[in-house]
C-alpha atoms as a PDB file:
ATOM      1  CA  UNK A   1     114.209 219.306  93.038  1.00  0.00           C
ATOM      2  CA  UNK A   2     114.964 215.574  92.594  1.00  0.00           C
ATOM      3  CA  UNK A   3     113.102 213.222  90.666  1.00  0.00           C
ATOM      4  CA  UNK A   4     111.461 210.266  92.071  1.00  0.00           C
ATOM      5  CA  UNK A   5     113.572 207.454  91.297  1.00  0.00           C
ATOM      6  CA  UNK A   6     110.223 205.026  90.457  1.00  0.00           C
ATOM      7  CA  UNK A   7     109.411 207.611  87.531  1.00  0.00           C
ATOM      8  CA  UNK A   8     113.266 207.884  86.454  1.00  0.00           C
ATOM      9  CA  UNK A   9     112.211 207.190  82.311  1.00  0.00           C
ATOM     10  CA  UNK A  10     116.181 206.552  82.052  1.00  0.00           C
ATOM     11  CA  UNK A  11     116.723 204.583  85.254  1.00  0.00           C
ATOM     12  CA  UNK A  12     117.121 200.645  85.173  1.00  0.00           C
ATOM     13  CA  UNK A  13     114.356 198.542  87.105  1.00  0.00           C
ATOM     14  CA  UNK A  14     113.524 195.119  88.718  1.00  0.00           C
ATOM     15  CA  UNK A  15     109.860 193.566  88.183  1.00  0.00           C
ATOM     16  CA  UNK A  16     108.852 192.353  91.898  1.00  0.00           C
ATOM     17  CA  UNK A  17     105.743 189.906  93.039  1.00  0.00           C
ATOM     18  CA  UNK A  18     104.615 188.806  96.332  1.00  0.00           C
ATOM     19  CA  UNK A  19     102.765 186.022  97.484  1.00  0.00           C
ATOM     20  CA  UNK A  20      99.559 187.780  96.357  1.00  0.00           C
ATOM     21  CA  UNK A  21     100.873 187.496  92.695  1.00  0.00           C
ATOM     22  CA  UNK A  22     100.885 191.286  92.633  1.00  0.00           C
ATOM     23  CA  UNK A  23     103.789 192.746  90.327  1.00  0.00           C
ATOM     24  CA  UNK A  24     105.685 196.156  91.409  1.00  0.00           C
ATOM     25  CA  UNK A  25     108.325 198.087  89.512  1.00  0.00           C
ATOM     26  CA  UNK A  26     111.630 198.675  91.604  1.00  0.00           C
ATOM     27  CA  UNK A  27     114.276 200.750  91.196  1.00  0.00           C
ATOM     28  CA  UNK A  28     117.245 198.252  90.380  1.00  0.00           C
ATOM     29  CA  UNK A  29     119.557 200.610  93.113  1.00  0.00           C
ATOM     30  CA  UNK A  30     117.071 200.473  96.209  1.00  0.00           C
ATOM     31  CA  UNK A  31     116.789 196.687  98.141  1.00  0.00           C
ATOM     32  CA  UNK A  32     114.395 194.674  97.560  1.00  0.00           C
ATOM     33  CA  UNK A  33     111.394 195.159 100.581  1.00  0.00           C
ATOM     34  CA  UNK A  34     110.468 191.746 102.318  1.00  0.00           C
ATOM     35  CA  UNK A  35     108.261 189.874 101.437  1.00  0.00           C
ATOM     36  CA  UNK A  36     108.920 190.253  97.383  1.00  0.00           C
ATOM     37  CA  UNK A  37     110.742 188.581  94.893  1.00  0.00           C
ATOM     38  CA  UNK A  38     112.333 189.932  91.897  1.00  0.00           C
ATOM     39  CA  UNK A  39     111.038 188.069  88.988  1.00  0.00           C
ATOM     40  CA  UNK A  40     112.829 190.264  85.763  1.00  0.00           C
ATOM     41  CA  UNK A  41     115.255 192.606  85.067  1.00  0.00           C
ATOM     42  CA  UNK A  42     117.600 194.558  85.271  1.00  0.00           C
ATOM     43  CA  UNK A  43     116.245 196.044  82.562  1.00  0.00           C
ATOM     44  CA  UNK A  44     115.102 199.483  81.210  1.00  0.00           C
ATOM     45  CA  UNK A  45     111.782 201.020  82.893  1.00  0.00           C
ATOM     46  CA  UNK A  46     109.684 200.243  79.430  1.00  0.00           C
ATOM     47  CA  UNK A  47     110.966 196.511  79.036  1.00  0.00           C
ATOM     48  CA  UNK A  48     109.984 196.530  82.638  1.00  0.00           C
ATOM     49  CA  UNK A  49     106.710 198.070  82.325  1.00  0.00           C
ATOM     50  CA  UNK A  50     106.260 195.400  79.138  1.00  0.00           C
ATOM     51  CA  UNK A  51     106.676 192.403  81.228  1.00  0.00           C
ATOM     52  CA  UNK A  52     104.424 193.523  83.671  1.00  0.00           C
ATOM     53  CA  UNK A  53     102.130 193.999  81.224  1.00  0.00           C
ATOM     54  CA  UNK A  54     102.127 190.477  79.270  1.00  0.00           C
ATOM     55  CA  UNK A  55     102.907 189.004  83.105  1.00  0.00           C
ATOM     56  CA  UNK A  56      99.697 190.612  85.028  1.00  0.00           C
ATOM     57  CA  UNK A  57      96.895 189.782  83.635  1.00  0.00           C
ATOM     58  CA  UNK A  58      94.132 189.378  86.329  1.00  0.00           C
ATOM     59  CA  UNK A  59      94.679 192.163  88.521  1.00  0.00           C
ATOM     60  CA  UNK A  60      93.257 190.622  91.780  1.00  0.00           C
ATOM     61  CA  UNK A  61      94.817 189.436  94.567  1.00  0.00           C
ATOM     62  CA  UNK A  62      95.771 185.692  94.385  1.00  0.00           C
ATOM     63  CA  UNK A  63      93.688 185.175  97.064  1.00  0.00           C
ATOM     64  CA  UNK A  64      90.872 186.286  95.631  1.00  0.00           C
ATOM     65  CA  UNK A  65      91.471 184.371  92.446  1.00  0.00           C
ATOM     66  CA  UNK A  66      91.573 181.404  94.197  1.00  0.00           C
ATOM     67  CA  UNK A  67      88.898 181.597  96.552  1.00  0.00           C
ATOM     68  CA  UNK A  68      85.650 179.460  96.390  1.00  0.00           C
ATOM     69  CA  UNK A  69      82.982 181.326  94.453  1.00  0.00           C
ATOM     70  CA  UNK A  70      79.828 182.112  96.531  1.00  0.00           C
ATOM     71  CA  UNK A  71      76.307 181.733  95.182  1.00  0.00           C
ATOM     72  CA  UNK A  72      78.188 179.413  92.932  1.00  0.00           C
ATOM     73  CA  UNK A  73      75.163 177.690  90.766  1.00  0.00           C
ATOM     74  CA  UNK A  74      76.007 174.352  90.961  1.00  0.00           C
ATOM     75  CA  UNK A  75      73.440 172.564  88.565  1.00  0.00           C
END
């Protein structure tokens, strides 16, 4: 049985984003997908999982973020 490379606790690992500001752990040995950019690493999959951490603070979508508030109370 082979172990899946994205749970590999010895393999080394890239930190990816995308436009959205959304962060994804990569195996260092597979390419990077379009539309991502690596943004840390090579590094081990806990100093990996550590930047995303301190890095990824507001989980939602940039787009979201960014969008106008409705029912915003202007007064």
């Amino acid at each position: 049985m082979s172990t899946n490379p994205f749970d590999d606790p010895d393999g080394r690992f890239l930190v990816l984003t995308n436009n959205e500001d959304q962060h994804s752990l990569w195996p260092a040995f597979v390419d990077i997908p379009a539309g991502w950019t690596k943004v840390f690493g090579e590094d081990s999959r806990d100093a990996c999982l550590a930047y995303v951490e301190t890095h990824w603070t507001d989980l939602r979508p940039k787009s979201l973020r960014n969008a106008p508030l409705e029912n915003q109370d202007t007064n």
